[in-house]
Protein backbone atom coordinates (compact mmCIF):
# COMPACT_ATOMS: atom_id res chain seq x y z
CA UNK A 1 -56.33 -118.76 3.64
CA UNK A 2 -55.77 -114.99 3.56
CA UNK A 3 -52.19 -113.83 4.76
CA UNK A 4 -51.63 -111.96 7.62
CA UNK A 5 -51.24 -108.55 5.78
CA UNK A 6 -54.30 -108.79 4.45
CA UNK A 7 -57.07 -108.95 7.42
CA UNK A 8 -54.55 -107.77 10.44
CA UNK A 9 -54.46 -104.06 8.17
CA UNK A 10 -58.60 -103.67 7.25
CA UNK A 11 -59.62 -104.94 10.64
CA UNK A 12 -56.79 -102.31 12.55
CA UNK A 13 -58.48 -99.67 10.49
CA UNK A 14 -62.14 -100.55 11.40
CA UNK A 15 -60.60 -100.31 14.99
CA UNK A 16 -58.92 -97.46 15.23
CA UNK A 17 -61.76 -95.53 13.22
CA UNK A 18 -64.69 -96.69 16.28
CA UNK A 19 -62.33 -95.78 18.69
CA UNK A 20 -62.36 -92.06 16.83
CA UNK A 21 -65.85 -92.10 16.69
CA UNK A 22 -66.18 -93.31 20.56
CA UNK A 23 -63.45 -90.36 21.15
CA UNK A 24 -65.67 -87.43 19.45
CA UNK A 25 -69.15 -88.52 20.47
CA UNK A 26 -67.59 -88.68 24.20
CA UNK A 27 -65.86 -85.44 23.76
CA UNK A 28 -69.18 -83.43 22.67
CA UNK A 29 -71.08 -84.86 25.75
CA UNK A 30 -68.80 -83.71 27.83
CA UNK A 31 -68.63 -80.42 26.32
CA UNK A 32 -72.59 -80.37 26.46
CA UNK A 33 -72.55 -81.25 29.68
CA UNK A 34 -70.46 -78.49 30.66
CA UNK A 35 -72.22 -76.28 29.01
CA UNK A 36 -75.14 -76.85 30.71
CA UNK A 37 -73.11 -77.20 34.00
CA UNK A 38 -71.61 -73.25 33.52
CA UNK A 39 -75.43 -72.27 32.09
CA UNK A 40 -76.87 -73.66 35.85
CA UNK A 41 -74.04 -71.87 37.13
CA UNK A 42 -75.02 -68.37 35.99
CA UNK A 43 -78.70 -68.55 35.77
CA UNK A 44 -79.35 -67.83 39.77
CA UNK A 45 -81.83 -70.78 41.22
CA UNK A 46 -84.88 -70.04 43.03
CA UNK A 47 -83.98 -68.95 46.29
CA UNK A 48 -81.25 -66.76 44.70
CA UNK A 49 -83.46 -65.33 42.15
CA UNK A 50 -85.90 -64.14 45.35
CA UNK A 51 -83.47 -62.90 47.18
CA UNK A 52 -82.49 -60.75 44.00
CA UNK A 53 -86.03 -59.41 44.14
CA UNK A 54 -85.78 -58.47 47.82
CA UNK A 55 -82.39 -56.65 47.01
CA UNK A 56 -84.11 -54.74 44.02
CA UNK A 57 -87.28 -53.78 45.93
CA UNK A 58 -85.05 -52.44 48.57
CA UNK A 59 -83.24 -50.43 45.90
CA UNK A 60 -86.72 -49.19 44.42
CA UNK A 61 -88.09 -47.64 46.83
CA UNK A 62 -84.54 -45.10 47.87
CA UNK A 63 -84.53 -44.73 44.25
CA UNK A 64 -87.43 -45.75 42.19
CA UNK A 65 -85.00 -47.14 39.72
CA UNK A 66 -82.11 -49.43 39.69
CA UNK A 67 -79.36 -51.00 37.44
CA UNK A 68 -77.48 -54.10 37.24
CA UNK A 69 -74.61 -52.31 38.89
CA UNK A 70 -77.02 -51.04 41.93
CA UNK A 71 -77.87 -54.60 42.43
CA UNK A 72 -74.18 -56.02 42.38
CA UNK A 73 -73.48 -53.48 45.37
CA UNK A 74 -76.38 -54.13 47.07
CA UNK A 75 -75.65 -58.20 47.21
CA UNK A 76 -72.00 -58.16 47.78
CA UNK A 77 -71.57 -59.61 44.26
CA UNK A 78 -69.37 -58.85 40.98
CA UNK A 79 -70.59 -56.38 38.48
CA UNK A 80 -70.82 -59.09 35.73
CA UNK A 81 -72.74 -61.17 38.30
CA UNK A 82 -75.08 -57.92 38.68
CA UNK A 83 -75.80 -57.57 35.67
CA UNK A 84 -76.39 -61.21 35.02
CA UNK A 85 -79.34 -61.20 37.76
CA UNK A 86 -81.32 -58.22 36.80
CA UNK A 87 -81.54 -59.79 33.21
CA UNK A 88 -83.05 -62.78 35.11
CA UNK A 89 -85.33 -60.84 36.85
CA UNK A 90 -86.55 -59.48 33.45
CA UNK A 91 -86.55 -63.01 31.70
CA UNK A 92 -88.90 -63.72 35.01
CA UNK A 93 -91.15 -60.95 34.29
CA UNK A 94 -90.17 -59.57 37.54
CA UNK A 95 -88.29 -56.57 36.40
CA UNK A 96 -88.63 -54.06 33.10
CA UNK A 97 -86.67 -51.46 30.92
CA UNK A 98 -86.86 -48.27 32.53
CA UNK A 99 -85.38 -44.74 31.24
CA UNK A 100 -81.96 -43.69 31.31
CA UNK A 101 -80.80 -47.41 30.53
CA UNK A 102 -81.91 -48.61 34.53
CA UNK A 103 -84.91 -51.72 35.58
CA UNK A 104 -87.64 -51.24 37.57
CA UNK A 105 -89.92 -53.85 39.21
CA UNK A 106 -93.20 -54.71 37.22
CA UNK A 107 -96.54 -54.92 39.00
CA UNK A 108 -95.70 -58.52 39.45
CA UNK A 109 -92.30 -58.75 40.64
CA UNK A 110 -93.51 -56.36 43.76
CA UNK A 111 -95.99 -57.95 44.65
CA UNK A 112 -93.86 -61.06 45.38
CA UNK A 113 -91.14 -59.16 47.20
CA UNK A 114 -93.83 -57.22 49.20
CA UNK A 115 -95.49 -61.09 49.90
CA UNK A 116 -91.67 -62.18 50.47
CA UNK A 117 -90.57 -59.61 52.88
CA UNK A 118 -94.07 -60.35 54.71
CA UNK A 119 -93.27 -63.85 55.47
CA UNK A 120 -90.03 -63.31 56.02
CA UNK A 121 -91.11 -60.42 59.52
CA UNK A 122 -93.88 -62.81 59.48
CA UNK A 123 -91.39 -65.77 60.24
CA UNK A 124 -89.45 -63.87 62.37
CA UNK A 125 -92.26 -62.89 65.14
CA UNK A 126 -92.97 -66.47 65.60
CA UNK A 127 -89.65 -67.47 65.86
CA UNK A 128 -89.13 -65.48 69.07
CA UNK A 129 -92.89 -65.82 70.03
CA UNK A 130 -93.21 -69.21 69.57
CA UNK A 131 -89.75 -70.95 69.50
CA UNK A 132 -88.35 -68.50 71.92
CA UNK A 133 -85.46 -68.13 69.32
CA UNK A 134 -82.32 -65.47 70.49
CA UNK A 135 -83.00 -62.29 68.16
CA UNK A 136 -79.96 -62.32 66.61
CA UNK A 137 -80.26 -66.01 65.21
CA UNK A 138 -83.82 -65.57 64.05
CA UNK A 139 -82.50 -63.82 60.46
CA UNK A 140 -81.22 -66.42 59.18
CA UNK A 141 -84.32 -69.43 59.87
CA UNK A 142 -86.35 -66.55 58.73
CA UNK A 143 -84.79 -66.36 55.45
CA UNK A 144 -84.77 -70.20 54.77
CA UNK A 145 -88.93 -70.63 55.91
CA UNK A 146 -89.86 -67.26 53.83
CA UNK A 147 -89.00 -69.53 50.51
CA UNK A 148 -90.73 -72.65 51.61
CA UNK A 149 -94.08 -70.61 52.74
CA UNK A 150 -97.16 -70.98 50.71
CA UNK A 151 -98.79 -67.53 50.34
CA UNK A 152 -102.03 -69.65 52.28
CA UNK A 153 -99.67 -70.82 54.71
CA UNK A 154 -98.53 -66.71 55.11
CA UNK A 155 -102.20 -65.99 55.83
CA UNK A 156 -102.70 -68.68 58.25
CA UNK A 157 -99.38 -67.81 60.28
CA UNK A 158 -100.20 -64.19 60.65
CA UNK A 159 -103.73 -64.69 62.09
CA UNK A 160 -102.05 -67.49 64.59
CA UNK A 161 -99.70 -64.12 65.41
CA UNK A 162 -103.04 -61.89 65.96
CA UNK A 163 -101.90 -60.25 62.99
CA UNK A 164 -98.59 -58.23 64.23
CA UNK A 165 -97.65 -54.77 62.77
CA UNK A 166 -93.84 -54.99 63.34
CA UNK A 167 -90.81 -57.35 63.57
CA UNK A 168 -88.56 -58.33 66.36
CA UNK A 169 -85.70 -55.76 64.81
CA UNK A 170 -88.39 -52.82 64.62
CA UNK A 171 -89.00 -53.04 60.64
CA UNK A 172 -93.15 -52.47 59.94
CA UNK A 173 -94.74 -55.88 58.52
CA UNK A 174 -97.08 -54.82 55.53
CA UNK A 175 -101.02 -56.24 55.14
CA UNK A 176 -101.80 -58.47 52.78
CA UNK A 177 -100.99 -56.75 49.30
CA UNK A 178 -100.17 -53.44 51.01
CA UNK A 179 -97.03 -51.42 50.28
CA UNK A 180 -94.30 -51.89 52.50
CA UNK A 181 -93.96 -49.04 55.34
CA UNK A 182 -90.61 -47.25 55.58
CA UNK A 183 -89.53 -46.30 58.95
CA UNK A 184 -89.12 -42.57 59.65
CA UNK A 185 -86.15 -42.79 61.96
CA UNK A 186 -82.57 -41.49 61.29
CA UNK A 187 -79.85 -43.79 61.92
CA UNK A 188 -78.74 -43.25 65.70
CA UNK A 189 -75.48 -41.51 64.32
CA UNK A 190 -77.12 -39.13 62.55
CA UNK A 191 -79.85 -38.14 65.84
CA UNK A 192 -76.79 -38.15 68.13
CA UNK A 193 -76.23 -34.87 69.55
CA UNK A 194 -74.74 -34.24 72.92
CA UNK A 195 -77.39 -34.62 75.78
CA UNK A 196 -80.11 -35.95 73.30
CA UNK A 197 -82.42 -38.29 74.96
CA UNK A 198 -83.46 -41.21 71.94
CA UNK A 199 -85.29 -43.96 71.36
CA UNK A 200 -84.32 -46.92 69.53
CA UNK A 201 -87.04 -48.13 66.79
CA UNK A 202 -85.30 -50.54 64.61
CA UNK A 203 -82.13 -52.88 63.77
CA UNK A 204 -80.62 -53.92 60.62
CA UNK A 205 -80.88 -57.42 60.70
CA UNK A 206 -77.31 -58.06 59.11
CA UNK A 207 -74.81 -58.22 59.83
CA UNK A 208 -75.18 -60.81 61.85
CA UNK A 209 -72.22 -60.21 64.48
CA UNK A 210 -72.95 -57.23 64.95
CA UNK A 211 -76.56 -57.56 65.33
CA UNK A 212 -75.42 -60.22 68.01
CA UNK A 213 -73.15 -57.14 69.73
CA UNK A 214 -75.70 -54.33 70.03
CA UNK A 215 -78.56 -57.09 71.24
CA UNK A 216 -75.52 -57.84 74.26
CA UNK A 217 -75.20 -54.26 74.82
CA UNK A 218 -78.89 -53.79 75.59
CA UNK A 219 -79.41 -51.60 72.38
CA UNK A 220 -82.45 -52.84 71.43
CA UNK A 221 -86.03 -51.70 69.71
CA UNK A 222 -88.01 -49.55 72.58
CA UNK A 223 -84.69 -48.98 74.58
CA UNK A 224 -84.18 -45.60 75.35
CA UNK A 225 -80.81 -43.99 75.34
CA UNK A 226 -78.89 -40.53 76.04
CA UNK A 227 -76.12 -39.26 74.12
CA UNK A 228 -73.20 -38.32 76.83
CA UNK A 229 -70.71 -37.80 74.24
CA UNK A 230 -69.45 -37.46 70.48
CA UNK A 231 -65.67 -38.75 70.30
CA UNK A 232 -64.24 -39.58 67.14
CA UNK A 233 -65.39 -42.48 65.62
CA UNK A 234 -66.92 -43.16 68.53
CA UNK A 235 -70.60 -42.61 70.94
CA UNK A 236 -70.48 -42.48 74.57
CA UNK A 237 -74.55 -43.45 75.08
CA UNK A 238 -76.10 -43.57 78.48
CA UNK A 239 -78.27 -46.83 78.99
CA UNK A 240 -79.84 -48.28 82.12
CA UNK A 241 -77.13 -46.00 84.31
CA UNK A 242 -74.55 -46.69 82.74
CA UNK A 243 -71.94 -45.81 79.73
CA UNK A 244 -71.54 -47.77 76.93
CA UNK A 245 -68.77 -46.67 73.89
CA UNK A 246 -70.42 -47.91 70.59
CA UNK A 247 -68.56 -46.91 66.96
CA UNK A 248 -69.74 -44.76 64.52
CA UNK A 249 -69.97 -47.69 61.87
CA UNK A 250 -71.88 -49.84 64.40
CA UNK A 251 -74.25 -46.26 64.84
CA UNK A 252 -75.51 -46.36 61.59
CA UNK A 253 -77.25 -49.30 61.43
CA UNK A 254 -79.44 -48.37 64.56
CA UNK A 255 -82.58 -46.54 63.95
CA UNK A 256 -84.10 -43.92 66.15
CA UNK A 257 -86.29 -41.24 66.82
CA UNK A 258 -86.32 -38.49 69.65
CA UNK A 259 -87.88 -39.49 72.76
CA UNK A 260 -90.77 -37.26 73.31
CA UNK A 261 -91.12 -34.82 76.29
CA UNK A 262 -94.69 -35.80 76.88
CA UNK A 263 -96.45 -37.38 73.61
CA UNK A 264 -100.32 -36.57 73.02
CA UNK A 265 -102.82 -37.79 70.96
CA UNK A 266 -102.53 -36.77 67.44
CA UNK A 267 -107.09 -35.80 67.52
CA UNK A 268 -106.13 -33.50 70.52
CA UNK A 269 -103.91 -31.23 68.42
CA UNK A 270 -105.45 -27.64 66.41
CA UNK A 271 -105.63 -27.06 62.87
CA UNK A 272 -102.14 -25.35 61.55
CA UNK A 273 -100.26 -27.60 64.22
CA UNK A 274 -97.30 -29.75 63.40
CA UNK A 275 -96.04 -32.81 65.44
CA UNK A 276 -93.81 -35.99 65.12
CA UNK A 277 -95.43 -39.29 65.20
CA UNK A 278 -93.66 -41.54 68.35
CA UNK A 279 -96.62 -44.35 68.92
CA UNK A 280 -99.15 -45.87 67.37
CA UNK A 281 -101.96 -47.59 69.93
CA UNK A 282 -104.44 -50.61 69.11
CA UNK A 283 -102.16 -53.19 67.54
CA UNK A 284 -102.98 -55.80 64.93
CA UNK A 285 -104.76 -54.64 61.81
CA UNK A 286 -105.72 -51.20 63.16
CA UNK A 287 -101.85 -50.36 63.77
CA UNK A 288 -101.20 -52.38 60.40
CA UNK A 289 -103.58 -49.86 58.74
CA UNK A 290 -102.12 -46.95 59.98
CA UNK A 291 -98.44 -47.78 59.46
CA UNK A 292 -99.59 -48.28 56.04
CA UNK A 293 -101.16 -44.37 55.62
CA UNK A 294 -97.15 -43.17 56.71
CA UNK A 295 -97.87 -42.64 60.77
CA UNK A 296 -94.75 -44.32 61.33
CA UNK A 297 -92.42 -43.04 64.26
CA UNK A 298 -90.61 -40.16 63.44
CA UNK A 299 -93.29 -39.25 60.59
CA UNK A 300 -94.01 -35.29 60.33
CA UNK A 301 -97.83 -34.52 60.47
CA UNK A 302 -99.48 -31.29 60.12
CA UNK A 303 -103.22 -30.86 61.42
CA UNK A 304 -104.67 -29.39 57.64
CA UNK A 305 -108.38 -29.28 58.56
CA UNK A 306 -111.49 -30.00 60.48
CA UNK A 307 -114.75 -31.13 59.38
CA UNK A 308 -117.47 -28.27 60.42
CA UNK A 309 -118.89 -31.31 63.06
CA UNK A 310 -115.22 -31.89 63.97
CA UNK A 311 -115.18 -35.28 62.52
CA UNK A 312 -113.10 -35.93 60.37
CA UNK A 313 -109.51 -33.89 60.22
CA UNK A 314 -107.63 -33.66 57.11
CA UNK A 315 -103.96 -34.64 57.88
CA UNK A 316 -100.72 -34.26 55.90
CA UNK A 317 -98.05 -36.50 56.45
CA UNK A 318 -95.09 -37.85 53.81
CA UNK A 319 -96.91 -35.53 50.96
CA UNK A 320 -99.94 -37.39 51.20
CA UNK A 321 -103.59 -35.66 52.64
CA UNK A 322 -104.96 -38.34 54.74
CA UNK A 323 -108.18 -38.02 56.39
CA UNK A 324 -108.60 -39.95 59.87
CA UNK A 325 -112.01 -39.97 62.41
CA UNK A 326 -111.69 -39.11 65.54
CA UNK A 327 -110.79 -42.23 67.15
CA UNK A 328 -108.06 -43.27 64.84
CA UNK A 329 -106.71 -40.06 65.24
CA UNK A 330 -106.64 -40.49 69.19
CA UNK A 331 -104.80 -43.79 68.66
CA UNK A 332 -101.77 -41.71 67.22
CA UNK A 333 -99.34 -40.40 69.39
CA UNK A 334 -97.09 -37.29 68.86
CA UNK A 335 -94.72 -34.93 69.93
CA UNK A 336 -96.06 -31.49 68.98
CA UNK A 337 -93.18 -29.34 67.01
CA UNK A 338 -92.96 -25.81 67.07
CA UNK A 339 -90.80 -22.97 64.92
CA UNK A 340 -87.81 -22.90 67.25
């Protein structure tokens, strides 16, 4: 029979050698499966990535081109994390090399933010329509439906709506496929001048606190207010009788526009004319249509020229010649300007 020495030794070392094996293969998975745990981690999911697009859209059209950087201020996030996203967007074929080292969107990649930011106004009509949701909660189910929406469930909802042209916080919702329209209107800080009579057109939708603050102080889309006072830091507005302080920083994320002395239709206006837009009449696709040629409150028009059987006038408004018959142009309503 063998001695002790000579199978305890051999069989130790056949031991001790799986155990090192065990040890290395369970080490690498671990390591693998971190890896792939940190790669999740930086590659944004879907919901992320979309909002990303939404962000860089946003950026695109104040600047027509954006960076990593851009993005990273615009979301709240680190640089790094920035720069991270935008070279997801272009892995996604959402987003391209543009000059001077920035991105743009590709064809693509807007037309899913454009389809995005439709649900989303989409989504946010019906909540207070339908669900009688408070405005200043319907943001946030908004953004969680807009990801879950097919783009046939998108059609169906807006003809259930009648096919609205603007949100519950005043922001234009764009046709199917169509740009989307960028208000006119200065921020209410900006039209604020002493004894100024304005109308409020539109509310950022975030943040939401504060959103929840000017909704309680009756600052809403179509209220009308009048400046009483510039203190600093602060507005003394005029609203429904009575005088309401609101800061500067809460100011600038309140749209408005003038309120006109006595609007008129746009068709009843001269050649060489120039007027503000304040209205739009009709509704549903008609208003939709128009939003989309730039006759947006606040818009500047000038009356170019008249057909010699009056029908149609040649209109400029945002850079653009536009060309409108008679009734569409009787739809729009303005504030005529003059050279004072």
């Amino acid at each position: 029979m063998p001695s002790f020495s000579q199978w305890f030794w051999p069989a130790l070392s056949v031991v001790l050698a799986g155990l090192w094996v065990w040890t290395l293969m369970r080490q690498r998975r671990v390591e693998s499966s971190a890896a792939r745990t940190s790669g999740a981690e930086q590659q944004p999911g879907p919901v992320e990535a979309e909002d990303a697009l939404k962000a860089a859209h946003t950026l695109q059209e104040a600047q027509h081109t954006w960076s990593g950087e851009d993005l990273a201020r615009s979301m709240g996030v680190p640089a790094a994390m920035g720069r991270e996203v935008a070279s997801a967007l272009v892995a996604s074929n959402w987003a391209e090399n543009a000059p001077f080292g920035n991105l743009r969107l590709t064809d693509t990649g807007e037309a899913h933010a454009r389809e995005l930011v439709r649900a989303h106004r989409l989504w946010e009509r019906y909540l207070i329509e339908r669900e009688g949701m408070p405005l200043e909660e319907i943001h946030a189910e908004a953004h969680r439906r807009e990801h879950e929406t097919t783009p046939e469930e998108v059609e169906k909802l807006d003809a259930e709506l009648g096919y609205p042209a603007w949100d519950p916080h005043g922001h234009a919702i764009p046709a199917p496929g169509s740009q989307v329209p960028s208000i006119a209107a200065r921020s209410l800080l900006e039209e604020a001048k002493p004894s100024a009579r304005l109308r409020i057109v539109c509310l950022d939708d975030e943040p939401a606190p504060l959103l929840a603050q000017l909704i309680a102080m009756g600052l809403k889309p179509g209220a009308d207010v009048e400046v009483v006072a510039r203190e600093p830091g602060i507005l003394r507005l005029m609203l429904d009788g009575d005088t309401i302080p609101l800061a500067d920083a809460a100011a600038r994320h309140v749209a408005a526009v003038p309120v006109p002395a006595l609007p008129v239709p746009l068709g009843e206006l001269p050649v060489g004319s120039r007027a503000r837009v304040t209205g739009v009449q009709g509704g549903g696709k008609h208003e939709r249509r128009m939003l989309d040629m730039g006759f947006v409150p606040g818009a500047e028009v000038a009356v170019v020229r008249r057909a010699p059987l009056g029908d149609p006038v040649a209109y400029r408004i945002k850079g653009t010649a536009v060309a409108l018959r008679r009734e569409d142009a009787y739809a729009v309503l303005v504030e005529e300007l003059t050279d004072e």
